[in-house]
C-alpha atoms as a PDB file:
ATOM      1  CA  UNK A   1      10.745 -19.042  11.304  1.00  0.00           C
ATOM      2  CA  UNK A   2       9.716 -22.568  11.197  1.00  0.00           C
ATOM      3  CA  UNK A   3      11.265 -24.610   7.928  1.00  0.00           C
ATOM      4  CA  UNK A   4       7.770 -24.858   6.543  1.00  0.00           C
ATOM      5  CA  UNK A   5       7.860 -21.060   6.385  1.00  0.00           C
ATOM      6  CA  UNK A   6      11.101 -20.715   4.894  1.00  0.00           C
ATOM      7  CA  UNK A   7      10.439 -22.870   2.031  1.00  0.00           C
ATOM      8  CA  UNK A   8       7.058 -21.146   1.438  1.00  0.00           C
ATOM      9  CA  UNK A   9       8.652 -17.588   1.184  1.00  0.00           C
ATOM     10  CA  UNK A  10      11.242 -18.419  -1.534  1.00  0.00           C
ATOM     11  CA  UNK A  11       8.516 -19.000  -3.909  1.00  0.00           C
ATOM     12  CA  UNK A  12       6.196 -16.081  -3.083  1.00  0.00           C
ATOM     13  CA  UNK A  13       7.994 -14.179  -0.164  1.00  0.00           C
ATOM     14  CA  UNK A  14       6.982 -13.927   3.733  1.00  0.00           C
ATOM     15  CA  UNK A  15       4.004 -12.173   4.703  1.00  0.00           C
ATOM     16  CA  UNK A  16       4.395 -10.795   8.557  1.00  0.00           C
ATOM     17  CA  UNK A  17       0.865 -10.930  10.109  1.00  0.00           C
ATOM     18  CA  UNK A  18       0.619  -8.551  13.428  1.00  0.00           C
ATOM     19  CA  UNK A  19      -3.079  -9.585  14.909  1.00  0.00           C
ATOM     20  CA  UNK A  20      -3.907  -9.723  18.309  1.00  0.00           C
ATOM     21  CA  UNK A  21      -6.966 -11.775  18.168  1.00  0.00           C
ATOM     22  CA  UNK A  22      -5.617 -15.556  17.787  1.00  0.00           C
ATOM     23  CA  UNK A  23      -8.825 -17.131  15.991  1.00  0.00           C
ATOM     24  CA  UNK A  24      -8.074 -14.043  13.293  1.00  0.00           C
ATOM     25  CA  UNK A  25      -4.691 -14.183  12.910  1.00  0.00           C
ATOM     26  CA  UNK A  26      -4.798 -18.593  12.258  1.00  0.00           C
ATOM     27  CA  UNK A  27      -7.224 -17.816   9.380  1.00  0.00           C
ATOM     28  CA  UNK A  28      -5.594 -15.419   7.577  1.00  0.00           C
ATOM     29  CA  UNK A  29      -2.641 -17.594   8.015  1.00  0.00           C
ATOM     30  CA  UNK A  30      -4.046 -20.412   6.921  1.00  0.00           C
ATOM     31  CA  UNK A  31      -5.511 -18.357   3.276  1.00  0.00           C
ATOM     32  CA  UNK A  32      -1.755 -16.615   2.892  1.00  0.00           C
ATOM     33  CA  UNK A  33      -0.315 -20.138   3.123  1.00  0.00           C
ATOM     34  CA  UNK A  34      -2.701 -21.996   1.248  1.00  0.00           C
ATOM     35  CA  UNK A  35      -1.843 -19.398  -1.380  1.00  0.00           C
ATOM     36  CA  UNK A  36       1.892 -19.677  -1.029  1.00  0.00           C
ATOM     37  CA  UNK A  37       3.102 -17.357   1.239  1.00  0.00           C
ATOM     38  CA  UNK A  38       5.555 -18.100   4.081  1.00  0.00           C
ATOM     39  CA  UNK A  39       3.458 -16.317   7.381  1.00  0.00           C
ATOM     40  CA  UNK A  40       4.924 -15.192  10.601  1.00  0.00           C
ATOM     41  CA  UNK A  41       2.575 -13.803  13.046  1.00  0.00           C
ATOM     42  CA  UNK A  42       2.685 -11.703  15.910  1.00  0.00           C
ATOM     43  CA  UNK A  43       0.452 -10.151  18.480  1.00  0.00           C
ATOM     44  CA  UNK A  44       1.238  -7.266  19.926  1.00  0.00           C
ATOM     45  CA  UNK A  45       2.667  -3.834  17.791  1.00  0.00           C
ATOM     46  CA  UNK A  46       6.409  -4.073  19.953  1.00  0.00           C
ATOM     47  CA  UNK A  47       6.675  -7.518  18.462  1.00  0.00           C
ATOM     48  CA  UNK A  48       5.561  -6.762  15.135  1.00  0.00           C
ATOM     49  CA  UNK A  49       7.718  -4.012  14.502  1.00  0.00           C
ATOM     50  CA  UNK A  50      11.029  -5.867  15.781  1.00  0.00           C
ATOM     51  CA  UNK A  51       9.845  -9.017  13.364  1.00  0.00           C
ATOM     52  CA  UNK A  52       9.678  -6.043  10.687  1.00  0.00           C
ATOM     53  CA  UNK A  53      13.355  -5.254  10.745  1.00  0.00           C
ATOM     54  CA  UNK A  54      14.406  -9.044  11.296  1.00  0.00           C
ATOM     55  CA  UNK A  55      12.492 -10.570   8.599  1.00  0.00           C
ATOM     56  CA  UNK A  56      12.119  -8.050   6.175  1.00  0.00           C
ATOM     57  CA  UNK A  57       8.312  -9.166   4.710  1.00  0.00           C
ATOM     58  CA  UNK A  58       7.197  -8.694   1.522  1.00  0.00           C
ATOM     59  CA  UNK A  59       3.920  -7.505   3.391  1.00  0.00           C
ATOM     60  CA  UNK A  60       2.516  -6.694   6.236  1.00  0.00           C
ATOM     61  CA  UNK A  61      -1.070  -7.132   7.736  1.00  0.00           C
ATOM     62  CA  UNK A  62      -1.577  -5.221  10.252  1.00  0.00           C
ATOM     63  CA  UNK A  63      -4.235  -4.858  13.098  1.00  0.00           C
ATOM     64  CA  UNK A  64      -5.164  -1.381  13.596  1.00  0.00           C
ATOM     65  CA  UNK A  65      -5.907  -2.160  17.673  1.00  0.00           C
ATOM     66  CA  UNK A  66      -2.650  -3.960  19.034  1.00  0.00           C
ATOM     67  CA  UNK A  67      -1.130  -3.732  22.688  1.00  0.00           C
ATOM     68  CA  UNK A  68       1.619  -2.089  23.496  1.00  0.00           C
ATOM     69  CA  UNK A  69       2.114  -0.112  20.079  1.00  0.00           C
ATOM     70  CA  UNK A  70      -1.274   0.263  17.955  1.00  0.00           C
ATOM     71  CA  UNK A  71      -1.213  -0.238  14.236  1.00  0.00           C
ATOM     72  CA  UNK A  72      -0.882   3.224  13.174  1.00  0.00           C
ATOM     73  CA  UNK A  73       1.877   4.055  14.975  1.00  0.00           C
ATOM     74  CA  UNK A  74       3.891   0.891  13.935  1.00  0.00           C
ATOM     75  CA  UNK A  75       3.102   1.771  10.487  1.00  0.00           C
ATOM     76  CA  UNK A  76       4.201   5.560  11.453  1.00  0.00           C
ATOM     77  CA  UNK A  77       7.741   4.191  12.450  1.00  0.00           C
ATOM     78  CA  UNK A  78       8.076   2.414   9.684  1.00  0.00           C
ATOM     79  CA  UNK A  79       7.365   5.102   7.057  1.00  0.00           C
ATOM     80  CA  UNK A  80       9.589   7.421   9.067  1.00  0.00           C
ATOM     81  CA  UNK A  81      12.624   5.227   9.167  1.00  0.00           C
ATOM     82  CA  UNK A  82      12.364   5.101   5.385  1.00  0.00           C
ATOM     83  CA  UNK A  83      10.623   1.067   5.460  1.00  0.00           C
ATOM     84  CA  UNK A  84       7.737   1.806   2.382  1.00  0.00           C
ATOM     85  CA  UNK A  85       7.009  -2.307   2.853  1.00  0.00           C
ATOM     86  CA  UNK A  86       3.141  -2.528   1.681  1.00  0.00           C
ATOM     87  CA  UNK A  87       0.870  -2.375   4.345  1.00  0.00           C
ATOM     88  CA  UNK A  88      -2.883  -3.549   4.616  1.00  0.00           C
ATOM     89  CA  UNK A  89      -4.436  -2.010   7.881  1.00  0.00           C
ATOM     90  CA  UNK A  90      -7.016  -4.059   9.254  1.00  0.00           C
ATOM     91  CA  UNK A  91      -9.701  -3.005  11.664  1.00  0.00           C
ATOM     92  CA  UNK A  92     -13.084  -3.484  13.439  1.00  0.00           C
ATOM     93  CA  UNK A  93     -13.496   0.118  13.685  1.00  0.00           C
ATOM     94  CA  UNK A  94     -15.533   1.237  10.593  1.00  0.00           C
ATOM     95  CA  UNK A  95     -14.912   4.791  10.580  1.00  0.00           C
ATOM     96  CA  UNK A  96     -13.726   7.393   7.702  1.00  0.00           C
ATOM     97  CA  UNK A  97     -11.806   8.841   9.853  1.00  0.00           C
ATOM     98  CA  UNK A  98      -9.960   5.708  11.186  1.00  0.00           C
ATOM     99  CA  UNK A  99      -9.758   4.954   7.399  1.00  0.00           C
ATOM    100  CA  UNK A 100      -8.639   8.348   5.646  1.00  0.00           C
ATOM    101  CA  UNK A 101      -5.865   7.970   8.868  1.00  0.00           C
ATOM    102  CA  UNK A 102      -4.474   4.734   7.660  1.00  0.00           C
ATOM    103  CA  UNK A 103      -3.877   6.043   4.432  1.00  0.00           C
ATOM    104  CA  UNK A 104      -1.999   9.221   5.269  1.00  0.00           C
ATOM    105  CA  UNK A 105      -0.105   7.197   7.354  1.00  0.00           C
ATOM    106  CA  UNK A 106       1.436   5.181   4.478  1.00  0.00           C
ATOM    107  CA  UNK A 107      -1.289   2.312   4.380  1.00  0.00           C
ATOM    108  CA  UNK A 108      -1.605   0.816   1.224  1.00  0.00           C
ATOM    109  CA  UNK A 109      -4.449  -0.603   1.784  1.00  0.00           C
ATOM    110  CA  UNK A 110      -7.592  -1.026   4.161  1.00  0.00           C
ATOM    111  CA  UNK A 111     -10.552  -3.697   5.082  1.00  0.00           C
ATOM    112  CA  UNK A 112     -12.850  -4.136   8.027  1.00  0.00           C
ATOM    113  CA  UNK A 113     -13.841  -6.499  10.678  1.00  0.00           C
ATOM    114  CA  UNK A 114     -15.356  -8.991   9.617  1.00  0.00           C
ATOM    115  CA  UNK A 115     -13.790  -9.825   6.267  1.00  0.00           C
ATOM    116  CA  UNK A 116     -13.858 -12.204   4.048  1.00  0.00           C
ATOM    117  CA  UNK A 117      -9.986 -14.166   4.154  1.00  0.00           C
ATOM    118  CA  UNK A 118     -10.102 -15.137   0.172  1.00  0.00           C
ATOM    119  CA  UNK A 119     -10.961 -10.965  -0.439  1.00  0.00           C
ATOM    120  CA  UNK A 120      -8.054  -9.748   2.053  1.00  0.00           C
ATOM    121  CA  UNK A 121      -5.792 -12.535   0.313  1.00  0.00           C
ATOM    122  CA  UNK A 122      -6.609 -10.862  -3.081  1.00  0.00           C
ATOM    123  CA  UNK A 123      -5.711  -7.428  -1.756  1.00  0.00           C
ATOM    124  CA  UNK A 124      -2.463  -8.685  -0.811  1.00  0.00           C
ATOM    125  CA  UNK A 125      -1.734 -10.465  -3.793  1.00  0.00           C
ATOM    126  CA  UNK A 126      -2.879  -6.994  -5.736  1.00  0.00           C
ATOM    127  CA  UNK A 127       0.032  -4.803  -3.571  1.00  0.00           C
ATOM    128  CA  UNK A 128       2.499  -7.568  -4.405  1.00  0.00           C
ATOM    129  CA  UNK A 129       1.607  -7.457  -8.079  1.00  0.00           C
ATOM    130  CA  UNK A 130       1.809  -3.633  -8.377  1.00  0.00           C
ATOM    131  CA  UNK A 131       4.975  -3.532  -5.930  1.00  0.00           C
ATOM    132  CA  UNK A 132       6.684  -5.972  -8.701  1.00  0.00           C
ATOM    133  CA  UNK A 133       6.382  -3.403 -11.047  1.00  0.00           C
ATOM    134  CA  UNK A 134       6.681  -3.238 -14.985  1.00  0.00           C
ATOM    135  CA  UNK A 135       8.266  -5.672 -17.850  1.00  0.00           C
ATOM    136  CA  UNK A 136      11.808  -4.555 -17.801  1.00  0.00           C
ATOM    137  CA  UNK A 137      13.287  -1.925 -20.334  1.00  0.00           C
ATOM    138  CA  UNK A 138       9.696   0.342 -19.339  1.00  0.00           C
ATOM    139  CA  UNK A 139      10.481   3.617 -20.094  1.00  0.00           C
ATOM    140  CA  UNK A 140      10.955   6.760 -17.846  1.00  0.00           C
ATOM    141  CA  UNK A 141       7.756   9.048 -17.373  1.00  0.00           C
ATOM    142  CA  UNK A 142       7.967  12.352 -16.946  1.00  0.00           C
ATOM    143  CA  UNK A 143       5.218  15.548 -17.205  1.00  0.00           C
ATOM    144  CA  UNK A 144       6.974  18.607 -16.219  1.00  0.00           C
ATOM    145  CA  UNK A 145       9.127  18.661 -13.055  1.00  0.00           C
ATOM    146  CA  UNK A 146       7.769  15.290 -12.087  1.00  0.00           C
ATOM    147  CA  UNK A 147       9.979  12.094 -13.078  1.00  0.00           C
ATOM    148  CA  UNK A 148       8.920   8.084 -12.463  1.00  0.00           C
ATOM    149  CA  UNK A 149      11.217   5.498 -13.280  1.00  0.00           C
ATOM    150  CA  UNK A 150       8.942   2.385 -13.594  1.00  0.00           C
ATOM    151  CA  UNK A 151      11.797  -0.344 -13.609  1.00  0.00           C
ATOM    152  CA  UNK A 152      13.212   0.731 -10.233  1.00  0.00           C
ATOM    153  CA  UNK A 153      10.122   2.411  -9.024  1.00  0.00           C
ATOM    154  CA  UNK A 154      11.682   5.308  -8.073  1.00  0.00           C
ATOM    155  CA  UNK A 155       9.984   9.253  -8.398  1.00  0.00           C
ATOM    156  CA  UNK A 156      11.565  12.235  -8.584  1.00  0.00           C
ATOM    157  CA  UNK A 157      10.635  15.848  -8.065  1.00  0.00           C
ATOM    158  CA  UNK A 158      13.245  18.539  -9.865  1.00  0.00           C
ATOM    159  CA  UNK A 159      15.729  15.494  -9.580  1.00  0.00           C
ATOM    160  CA  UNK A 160      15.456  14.933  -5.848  1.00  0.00           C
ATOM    161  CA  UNK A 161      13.779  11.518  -4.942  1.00  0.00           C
ATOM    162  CA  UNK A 162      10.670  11.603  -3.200  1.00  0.00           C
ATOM    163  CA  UNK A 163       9.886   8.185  -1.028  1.00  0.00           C
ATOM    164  CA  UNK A 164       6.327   6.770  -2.155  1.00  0.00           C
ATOM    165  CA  UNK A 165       3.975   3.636  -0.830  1.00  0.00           C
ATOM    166  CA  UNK A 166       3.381   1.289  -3.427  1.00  0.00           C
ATOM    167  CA  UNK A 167      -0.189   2.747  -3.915  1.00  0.00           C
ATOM    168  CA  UNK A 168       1.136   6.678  -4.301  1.00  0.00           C
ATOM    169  CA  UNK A 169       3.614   5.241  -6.505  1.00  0.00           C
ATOM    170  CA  UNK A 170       1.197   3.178  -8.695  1.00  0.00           C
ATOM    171  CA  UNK A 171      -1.250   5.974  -8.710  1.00  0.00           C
ATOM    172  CA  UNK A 172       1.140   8.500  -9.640  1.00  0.00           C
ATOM    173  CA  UNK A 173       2.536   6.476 -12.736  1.00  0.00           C
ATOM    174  CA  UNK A 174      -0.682   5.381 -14.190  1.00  0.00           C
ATOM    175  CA  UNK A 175      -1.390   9.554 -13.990  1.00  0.00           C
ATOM    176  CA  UNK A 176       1.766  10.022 -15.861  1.00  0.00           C
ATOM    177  CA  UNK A 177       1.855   6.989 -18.683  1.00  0.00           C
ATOM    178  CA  UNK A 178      -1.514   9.187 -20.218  1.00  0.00           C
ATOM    179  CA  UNK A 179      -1.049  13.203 -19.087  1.00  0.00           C
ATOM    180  CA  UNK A 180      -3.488  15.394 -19.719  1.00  0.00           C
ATOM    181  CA  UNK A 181      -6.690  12.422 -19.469  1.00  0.00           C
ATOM    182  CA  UNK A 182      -8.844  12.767 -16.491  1.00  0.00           C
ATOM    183  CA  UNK A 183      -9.986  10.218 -15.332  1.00  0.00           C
ATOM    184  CA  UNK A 184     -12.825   9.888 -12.927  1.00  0.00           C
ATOM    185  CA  UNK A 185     -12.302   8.086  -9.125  1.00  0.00           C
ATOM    186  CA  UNK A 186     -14.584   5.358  -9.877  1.00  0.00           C
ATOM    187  CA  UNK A 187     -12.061   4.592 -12.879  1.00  0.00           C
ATOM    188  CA  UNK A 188      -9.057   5.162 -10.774  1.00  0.00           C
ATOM    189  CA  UNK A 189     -10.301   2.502  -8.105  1.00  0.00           C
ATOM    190  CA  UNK A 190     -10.662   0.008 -10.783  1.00  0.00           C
ATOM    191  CA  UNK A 191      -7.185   0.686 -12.721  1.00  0.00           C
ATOM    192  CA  UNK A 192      -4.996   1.520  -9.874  1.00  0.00           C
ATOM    193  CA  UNK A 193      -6.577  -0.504  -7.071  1.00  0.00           C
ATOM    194  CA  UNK A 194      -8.193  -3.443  -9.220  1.00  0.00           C
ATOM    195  CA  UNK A 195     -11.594  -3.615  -7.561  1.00  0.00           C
ATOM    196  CA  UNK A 196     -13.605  -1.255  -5.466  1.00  0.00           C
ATOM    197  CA  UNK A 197     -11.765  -0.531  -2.542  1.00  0.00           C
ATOM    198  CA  UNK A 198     -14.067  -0.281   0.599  1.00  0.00           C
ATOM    199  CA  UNK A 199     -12.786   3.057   1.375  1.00  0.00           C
ATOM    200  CA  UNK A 200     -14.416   4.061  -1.520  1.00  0.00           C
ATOM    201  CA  UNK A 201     -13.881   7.006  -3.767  1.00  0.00           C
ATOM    202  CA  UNK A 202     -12.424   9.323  -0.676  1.00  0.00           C
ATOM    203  CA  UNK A 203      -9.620   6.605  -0.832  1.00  0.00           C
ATOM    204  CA  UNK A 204      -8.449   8.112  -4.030  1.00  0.00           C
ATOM    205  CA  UNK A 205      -9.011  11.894  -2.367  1.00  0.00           C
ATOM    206  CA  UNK A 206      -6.406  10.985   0.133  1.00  0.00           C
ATOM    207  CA  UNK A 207      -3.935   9.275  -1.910  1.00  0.00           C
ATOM    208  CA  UNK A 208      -3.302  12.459  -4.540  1.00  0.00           C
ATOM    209  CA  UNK A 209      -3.698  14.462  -1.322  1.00  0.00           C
ATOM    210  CA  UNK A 210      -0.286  12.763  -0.020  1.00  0.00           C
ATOM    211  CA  UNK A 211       0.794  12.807  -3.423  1.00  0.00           C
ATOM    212  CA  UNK A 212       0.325  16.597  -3.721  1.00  0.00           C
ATOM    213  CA  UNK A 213       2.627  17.239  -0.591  1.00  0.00           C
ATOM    214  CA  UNK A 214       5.128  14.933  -0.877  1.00  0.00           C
ATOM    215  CA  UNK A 215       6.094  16.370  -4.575  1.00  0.00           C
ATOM    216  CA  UNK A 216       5.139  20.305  -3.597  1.00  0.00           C
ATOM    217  CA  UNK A 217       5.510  22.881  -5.943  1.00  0.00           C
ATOM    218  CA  UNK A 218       6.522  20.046  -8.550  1.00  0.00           C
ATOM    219  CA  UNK A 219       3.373  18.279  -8.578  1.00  0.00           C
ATOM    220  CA  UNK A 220       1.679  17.578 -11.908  1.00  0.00           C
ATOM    221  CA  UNK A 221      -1.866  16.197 -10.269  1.00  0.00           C
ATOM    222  CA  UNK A 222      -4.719  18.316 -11.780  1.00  0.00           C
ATOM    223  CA  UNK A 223      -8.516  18.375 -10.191  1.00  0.00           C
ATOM    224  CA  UNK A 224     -11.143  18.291 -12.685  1.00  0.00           C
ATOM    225  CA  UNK A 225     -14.167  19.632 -10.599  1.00  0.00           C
ATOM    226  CA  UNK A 226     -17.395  17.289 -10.802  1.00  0.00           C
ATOM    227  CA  UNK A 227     -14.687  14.792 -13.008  1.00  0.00           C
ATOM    228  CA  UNK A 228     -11.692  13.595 -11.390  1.00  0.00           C
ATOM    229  CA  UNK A 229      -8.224  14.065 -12.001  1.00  0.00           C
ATOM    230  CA  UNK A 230      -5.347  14.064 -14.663  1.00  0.00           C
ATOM    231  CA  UNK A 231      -1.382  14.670 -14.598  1.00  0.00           C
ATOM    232  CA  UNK A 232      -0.457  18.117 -16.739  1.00  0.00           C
ATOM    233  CA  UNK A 233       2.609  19.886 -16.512  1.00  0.00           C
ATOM    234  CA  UNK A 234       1.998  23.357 -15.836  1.00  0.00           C
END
């Protein structure tokens, strides 16, 4: 990492930027750093992964359509070895389906060729926030066999951890701080998300879709039909 870098990420942490196009990847460099984020780049998916595990980002932007490994299943690896390091897919492909897969992979987050660099800089500065977490001393929040612990942001189903992205996680607690309100998708974009994701509503389908299985039986997630959804124990 070049000494420019280094200095950069003690303030506001490294951002690892895997983008195969060159002109792409040198502007959203240039936005992350302007903002104060150390960058490292890389172009192809073998590369990114290794720079995963040897720099150990605060974030990672990730091209959907990479040589050698493609974005999803870099993103795949990394959720399966237990790495839950927010990730915002980026693609030219502007597909549901190549968006709703993202997401069940472990994406965090997900915007399309072409984008604006200021927008995809706010996105990443929205994970970071979230991923920081609440004000110290935030108490535990639990509705029936479903546990969060907000400080360490940690969740726990009948006392047995359960590994969330930063969204789930986020998503889940903001269920949990007011059980039994439903709240409606459009509302859940705004609070959870802070803006209007371009996934739109479906984004928040898949999301308490993962949610569901990863907690099971334990889950607390309700569906509201025609409304939206709320966290009751049952």
């Amino acid at each position: 990492m070049a000494a420019e870098e280094e200095r950069v990420a003690e303030s506001k942490g490294l951002v690892l930027v895997v983008e195969d196009e060159r002109a792409i990847a040198d502007l959203v460099r240039l936005y992350l750093a302007r903002d104060g984020y150390g960058v490292h780049v890389e172009s192809d998916g073998e590369a990114g992964l290794a720079a995963v595990r040897r720099l150990r980002p605060v974030a990672i932007v990730l091209d959907v359509g990479l040589p050698s490994l493609d974005g999803t299943e870099l993103c795949r690896r990394l959720r399966a070895d237990g790495d839950w390091t927010p990730v915002l897919f980026v693609t030219a492909r502007d597909d549901e389906v190549d968006r709703v897969l993202g997401l069940e992979l472990g994406a965090d987050d997900y915007v399309t060729k072409p984008f604006s660099p200021r927008e995809l800089v706010a996105r990443v500065k929205t994970v970071l926030r979230r991923t920081r977490g609440a004000s110290p001393g935030a108490p535990l929040l639990s509705v029936g066999r479903v546990t969060v612990d907000p400080d360490r942001r940690r969740a726990y189903a009948d006392d047995v951890e359960v590994p969330l992205t930063t969204t789930e996680f986020d998503l889940l607690a903001f269920l949990l701080r007011r059980p039994g309100r439903v709240y409606e998708r459009e509302q859940l974009l705004s609070e959870v998300w802070g803006y209007a994701a371009a996934a739109g509503t479906r984004t928040v389908d898949v999301h308490v879709a993962q949610l569901r299985a990863k907690l099971g039986d334990a889950s607390p997630i309700r569906t509201v039909r025609g409304v939206g959804y709320s966290a009751d124990a049952r």
